[in-house]
Protein backbone atom coordinates (compact mmCIF):
# COMPACT_ATOMS: atom_id res chain seq x y z
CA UNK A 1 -106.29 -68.63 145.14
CA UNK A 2 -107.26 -66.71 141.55
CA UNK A 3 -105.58 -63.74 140.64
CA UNK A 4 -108.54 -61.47 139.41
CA UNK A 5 -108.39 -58.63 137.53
CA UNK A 6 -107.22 -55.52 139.31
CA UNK A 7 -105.90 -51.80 138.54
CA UNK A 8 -102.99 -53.03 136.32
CA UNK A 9 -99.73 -52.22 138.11
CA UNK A 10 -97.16 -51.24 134.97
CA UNK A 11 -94.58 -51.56 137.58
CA UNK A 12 -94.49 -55.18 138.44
CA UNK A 13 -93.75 -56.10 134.87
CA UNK A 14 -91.91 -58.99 133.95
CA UNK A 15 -88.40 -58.96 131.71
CA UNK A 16 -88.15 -62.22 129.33
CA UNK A 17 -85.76 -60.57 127.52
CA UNK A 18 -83.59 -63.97 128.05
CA UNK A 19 -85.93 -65.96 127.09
CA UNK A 20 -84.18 -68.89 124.66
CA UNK A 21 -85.44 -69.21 121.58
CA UNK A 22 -86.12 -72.63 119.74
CA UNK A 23 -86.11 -73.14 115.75
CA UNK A 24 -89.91 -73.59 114.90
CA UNK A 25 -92.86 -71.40 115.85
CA UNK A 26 -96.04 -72.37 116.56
CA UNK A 27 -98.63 -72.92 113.53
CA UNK A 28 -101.69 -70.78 114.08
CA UNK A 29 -105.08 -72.10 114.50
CA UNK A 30 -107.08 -69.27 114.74
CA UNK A 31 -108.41 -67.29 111.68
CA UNK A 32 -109.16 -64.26 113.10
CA UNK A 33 -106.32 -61.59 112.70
CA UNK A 34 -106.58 -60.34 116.07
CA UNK A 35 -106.07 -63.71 117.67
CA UNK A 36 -102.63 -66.27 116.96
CA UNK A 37 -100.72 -68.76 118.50
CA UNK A 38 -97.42 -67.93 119.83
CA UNK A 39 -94.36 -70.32 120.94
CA UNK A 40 -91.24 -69.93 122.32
CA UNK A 41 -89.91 -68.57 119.26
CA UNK A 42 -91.72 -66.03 118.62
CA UNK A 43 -93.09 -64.47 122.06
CA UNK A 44 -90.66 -61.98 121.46
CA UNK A 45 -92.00 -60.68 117.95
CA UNK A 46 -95.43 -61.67 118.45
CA UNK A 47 -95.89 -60.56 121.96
CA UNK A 48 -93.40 -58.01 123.38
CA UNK A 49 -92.45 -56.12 120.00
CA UNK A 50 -96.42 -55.84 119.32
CA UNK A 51 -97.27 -54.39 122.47
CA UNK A 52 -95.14 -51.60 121.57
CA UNK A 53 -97.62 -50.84 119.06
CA UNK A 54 -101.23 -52.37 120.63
CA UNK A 55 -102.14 -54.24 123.86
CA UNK A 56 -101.33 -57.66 123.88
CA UNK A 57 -103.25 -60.20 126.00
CA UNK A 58 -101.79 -63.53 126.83
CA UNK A 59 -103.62 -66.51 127.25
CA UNK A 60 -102.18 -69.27 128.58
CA UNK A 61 -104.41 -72.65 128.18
CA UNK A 62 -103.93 -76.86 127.60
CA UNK A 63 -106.31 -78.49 125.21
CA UNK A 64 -107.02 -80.66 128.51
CA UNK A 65 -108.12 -78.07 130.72
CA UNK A 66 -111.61 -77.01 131.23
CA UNK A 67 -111.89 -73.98 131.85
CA UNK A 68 -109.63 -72.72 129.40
CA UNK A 69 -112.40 -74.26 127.17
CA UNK A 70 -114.79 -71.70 128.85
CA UNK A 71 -112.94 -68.47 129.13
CA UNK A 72 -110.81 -68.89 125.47
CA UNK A 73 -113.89 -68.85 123.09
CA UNK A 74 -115.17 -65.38 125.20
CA UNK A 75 -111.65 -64.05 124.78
CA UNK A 76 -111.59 -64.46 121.29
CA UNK A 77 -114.55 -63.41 120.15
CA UNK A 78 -114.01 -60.03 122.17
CA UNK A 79 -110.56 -59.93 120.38
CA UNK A 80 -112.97 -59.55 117.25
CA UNK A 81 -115.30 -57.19 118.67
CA UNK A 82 -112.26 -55.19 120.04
CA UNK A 83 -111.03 -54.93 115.67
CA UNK A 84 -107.77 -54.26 116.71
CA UNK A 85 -107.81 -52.14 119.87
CA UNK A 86 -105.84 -54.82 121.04
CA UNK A 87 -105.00 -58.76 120.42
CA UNK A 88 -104.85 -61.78 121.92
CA UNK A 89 -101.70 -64.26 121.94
CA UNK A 90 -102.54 -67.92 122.55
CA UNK A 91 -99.61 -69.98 124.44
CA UNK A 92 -100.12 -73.37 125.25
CA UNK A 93 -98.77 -74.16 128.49
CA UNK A 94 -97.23 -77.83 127.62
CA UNK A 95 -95.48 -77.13 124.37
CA UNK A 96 -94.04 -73.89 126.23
CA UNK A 97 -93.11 -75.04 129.12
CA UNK A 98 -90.22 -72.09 129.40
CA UNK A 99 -92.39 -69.73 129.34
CA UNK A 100 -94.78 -71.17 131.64
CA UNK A 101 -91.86 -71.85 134.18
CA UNK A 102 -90.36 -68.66 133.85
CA UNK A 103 -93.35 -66.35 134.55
CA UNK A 104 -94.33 -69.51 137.44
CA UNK A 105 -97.65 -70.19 136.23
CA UNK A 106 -98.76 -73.10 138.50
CA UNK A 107 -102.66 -73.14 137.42
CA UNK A 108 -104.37 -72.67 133.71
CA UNK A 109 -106.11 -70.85 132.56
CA UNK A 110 -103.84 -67.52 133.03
CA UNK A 111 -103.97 -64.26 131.75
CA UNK A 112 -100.98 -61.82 131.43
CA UNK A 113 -101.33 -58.32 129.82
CA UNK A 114 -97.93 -57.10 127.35
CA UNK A 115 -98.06 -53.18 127.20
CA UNK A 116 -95.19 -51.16 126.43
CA UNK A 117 -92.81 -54.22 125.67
CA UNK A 118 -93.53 -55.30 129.02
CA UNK A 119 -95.51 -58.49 130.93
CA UNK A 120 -97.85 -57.27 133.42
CA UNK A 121 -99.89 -60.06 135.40
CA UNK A 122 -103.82 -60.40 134.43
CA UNK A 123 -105.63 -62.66 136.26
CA UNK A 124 -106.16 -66.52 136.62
CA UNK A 125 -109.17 -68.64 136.30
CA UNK A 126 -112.16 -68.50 133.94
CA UNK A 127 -114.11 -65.39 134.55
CA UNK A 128 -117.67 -64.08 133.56
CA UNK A 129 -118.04 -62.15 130.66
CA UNK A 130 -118.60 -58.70 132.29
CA UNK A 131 -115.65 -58.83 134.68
CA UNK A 132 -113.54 -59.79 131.48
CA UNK A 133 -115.08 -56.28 129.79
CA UNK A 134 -114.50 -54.37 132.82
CA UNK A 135 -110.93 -55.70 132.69
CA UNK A 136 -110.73 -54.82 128.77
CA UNK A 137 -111.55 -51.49 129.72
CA UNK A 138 -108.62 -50.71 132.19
CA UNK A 139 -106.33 -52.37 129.22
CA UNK A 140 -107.53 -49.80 127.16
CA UNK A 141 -107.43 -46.57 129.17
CA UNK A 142 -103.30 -47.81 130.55
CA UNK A 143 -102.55 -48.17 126.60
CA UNK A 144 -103.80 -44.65 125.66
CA UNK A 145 -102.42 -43.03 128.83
CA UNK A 146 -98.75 -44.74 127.58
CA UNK A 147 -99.44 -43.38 124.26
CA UNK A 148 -99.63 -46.92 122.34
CA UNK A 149 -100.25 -45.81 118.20
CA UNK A 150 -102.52 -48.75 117.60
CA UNK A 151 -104.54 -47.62 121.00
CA UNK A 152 -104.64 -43.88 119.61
CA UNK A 153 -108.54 -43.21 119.03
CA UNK A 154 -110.16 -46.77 120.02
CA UNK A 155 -113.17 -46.91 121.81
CA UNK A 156 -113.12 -47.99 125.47
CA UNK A 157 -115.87 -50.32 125.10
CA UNK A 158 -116.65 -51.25 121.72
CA UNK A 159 -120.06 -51.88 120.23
CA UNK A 160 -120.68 -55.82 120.89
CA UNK A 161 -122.96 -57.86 118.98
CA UNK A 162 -126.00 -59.24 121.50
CA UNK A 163 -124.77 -62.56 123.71
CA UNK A 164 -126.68 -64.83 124.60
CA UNK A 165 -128.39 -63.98 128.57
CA UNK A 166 -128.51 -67.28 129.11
CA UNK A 167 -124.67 -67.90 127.89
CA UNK A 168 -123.69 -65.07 130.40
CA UNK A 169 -125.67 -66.87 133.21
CA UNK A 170 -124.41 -69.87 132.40
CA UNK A 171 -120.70 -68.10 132.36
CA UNK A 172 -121.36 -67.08 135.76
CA UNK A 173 -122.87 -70.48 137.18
CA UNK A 174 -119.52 -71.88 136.27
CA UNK A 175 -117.30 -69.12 137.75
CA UNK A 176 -119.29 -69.81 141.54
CA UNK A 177 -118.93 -73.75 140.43
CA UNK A 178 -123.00 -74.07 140.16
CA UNK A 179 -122.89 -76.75 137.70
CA UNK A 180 -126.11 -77.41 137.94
CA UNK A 181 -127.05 -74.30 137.08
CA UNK A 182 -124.78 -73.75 134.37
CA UNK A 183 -126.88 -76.58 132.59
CA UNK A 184 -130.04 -75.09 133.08
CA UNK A 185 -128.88 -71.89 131.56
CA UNK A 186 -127.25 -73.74 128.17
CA UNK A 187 -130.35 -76.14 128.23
CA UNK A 188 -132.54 -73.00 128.12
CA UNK A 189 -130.39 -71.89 125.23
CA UNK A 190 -130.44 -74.83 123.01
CA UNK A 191 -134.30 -75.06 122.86
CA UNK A 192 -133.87 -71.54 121.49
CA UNK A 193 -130.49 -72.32 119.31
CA UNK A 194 -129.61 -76.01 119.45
CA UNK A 195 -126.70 -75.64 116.82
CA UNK A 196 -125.08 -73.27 119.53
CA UNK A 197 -121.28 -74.42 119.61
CA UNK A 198 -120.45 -72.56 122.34
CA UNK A 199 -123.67 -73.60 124.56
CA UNK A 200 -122.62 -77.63 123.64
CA UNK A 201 -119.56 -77.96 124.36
CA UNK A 202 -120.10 -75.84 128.05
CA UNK A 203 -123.01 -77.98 128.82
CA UNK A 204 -120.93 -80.94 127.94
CA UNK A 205 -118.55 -79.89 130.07
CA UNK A 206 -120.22 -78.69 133.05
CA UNK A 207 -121.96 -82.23 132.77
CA UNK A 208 -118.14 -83.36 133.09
CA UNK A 209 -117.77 -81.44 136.36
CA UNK A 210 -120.89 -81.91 137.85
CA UNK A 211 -120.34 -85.55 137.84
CA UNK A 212 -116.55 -85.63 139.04
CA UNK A 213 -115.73 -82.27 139.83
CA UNK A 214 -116.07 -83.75 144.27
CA UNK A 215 -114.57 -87.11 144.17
CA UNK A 216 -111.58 -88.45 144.88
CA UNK A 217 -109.36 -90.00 142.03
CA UNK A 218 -107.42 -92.22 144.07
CA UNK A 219 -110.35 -93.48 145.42
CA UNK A 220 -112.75 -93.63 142.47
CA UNK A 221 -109.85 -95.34 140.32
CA UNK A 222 -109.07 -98.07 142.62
CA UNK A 223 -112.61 -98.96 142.67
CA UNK A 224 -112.33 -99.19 139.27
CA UNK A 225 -109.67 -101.67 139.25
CA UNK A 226 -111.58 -103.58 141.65
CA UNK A 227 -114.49 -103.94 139.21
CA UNK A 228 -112.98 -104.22 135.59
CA UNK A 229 -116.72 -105.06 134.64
CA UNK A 230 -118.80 -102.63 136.41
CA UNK A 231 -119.72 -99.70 134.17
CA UNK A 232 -120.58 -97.15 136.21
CA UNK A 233 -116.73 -97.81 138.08
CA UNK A 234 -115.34 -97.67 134.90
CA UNK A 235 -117.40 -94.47 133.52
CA UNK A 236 -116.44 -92.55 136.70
CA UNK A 237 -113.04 -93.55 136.46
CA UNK A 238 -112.66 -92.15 132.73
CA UNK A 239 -114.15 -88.87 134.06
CA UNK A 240 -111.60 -88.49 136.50
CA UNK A 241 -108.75 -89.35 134.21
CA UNK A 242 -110.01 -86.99 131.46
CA UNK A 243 -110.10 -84.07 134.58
CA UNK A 244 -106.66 -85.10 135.48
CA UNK A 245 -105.33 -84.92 131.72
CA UNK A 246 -104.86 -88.83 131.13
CA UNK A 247 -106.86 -89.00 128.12
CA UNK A 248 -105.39 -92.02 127.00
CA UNK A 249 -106.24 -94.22 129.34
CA UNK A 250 -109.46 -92.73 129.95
CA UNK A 251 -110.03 -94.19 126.11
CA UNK A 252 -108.41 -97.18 126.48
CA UNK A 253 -110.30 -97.72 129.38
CA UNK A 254 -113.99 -97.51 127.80
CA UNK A 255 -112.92 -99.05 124.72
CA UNK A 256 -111.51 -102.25 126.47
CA UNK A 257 -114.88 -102.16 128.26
CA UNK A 258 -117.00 -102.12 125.36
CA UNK A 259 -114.80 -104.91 123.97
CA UNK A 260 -115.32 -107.21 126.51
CA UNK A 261 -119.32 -106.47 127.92
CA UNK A 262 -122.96 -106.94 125.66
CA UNK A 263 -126.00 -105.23 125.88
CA UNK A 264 -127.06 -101.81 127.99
CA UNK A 265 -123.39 -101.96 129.89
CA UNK A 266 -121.71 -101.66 126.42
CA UNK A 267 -123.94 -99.11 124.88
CA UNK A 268 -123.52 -97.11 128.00
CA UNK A 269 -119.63 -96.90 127.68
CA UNK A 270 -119.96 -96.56 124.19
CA UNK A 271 -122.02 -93.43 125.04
CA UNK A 272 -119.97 -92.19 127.40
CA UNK A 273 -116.83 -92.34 125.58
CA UNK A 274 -118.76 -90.37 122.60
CA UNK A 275 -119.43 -87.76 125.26
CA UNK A 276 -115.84 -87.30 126.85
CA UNK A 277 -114.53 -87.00 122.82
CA UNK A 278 -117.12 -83.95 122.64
CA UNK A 279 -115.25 -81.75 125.30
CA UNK A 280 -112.31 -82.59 123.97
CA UNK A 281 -110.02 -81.30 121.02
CA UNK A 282 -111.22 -83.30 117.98
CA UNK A 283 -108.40 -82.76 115.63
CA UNK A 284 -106.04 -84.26 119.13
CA UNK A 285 -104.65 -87.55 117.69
CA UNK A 286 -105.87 -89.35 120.56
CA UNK A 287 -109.11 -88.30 119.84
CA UNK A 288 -108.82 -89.27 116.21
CA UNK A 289 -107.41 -92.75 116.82
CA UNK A 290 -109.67 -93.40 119.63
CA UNK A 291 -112.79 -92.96 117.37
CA UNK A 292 -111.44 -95.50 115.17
CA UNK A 293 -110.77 -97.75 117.89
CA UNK A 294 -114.42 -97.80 119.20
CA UNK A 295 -115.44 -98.29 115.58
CA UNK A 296 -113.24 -101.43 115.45
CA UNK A 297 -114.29 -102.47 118.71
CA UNK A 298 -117.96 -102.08 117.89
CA UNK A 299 -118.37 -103.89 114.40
């Protein structure tokens, strides 16, 4: 079941405070200076010592999940809009596994709130915009009641630059797991804006989950090994793997394909693979190297 945002309850914080800390932190990727990736060792600096001054929200996401691909870009860009009212701290869940295990996160993405040096639980799952805002604004009202200096005078609900109503919709679509709704809404939206980032890579994945989202892995990848040379076995059976975080053999899968069939079969892989790269982290290494490998494989 999702956790979803509720009064926040100051009392059921958590205590890291014995939290081991490794060498290295993490290397940001963000260039905003409201949002930054924290690791291991630096949660305590970058999380619980800066909620003493200003809200912290934690996000805790894998570049193979999808709907950390949804609700991340909305955080962030409210982390912006917020200019400082309070921050967002960016933890992924497989190069932290203590923290993960410690604060038994079983399910991604999940939001915890730091206030006051302390880890309150948020909510889990990739909400809509407004119930994120709505959320926002009980962060803000529990950091001025404790008294927070970097809360002192912020607006509850800062001025926000116009989104999208069909990105909203679309938000929402996904949330209730109307997929193909959720494509109408970003379809609608690139014949307005087709250089929309945000509305490609959600259509691309809701296209993702609207194909596999149902079926049954076990089932759809023995299939596949049944039919090395059927395409649409093989297509489904990447789509699976990518949903179940094998994204190696999800490439080596479609690239062997493409090696070994001609014609419409082997332009349809070739598509497909191009596809599954698009929801997917491009600077991953696996990514990287797997684009070379279909260039190899094609010429």
């Amino acid at each position: 079941m999702q956790r979803r945002p509720t009064d926040l309850n100051i009392a059921g914080a958590v205590d890291l405070s014995r939290l081991a800390k490794p060498a290295a932190a993490a290397a940001p990727t963000s260039t905003s200076p409201y949002v930054y990736d924290v690791s291991e060792a630096d949660f305590e600096d970058k999380v619980l010592r800066r909620s003493l001054q200003v809200p912290v929200l934690i996000d805790f996401w894998a570049d193979w999940c999808g709907p950390c691909k949804q609700l991340s870009p909305i955080l962030e860009r409210l982390a912006d809009e917020g200019a400082g009212s309070w921050e967002l701290a960016k933890v992924d869940v497989d190069a932290n596994q203590s923290i993960s295990a410690q604060l038994q996160i079983q399910s991604i993405p999940t939001v915890f709130l730091a206030l006051g040096g302390r880890l309150v639980p948020g909510f889990q799952g990739a909400l809509p915009e407004a119930q994120l805002r709505q959320f926002l604004e009980q962060v803000l009202q529990a950091a001025q009641q404790a008294g927070l200096p970097g809360a002192e005078g912020t607006p509850a609900e800062p001025a926000a630059p116009p989104v999208p109503a069909e990105l909203l919709a679309a938000e929402d679509a996904l949330a209730r797991e109307d997929y193909a709704a959720a494509i109408a809404e970003y379809d609608a939206l690139l014949s307005r804006e087709p250089a929309n980032a945000e509305a490609q890579l959600g259509r691309a994945w809701a296209q993702l989950l609207q194909r596999a989202g149902g079926l049954d892995p076990q089932q759809v990848l023995a299939s596949a090994a049944a039919a090395p040379d059927d395409v649409e076995a093989q297509t489904r059976a990447a789509d699976v793997e990518v949903l179940s975080a094998e994204i190696q053999p999800a490439i080596d899968r479609l690239i062997g394909f493409v090696k070994r069939s001609a014609g419409d079969d082997r332009d349809r892989a070739r598509q497909h693979l191009l596809e599954l790269f698009s929801v997917l982290d491009p600077e991953d290494e696996r990514i990287v190297s797997g684009r070379r490998a279909l260039s190899n494989a094609l010429y």
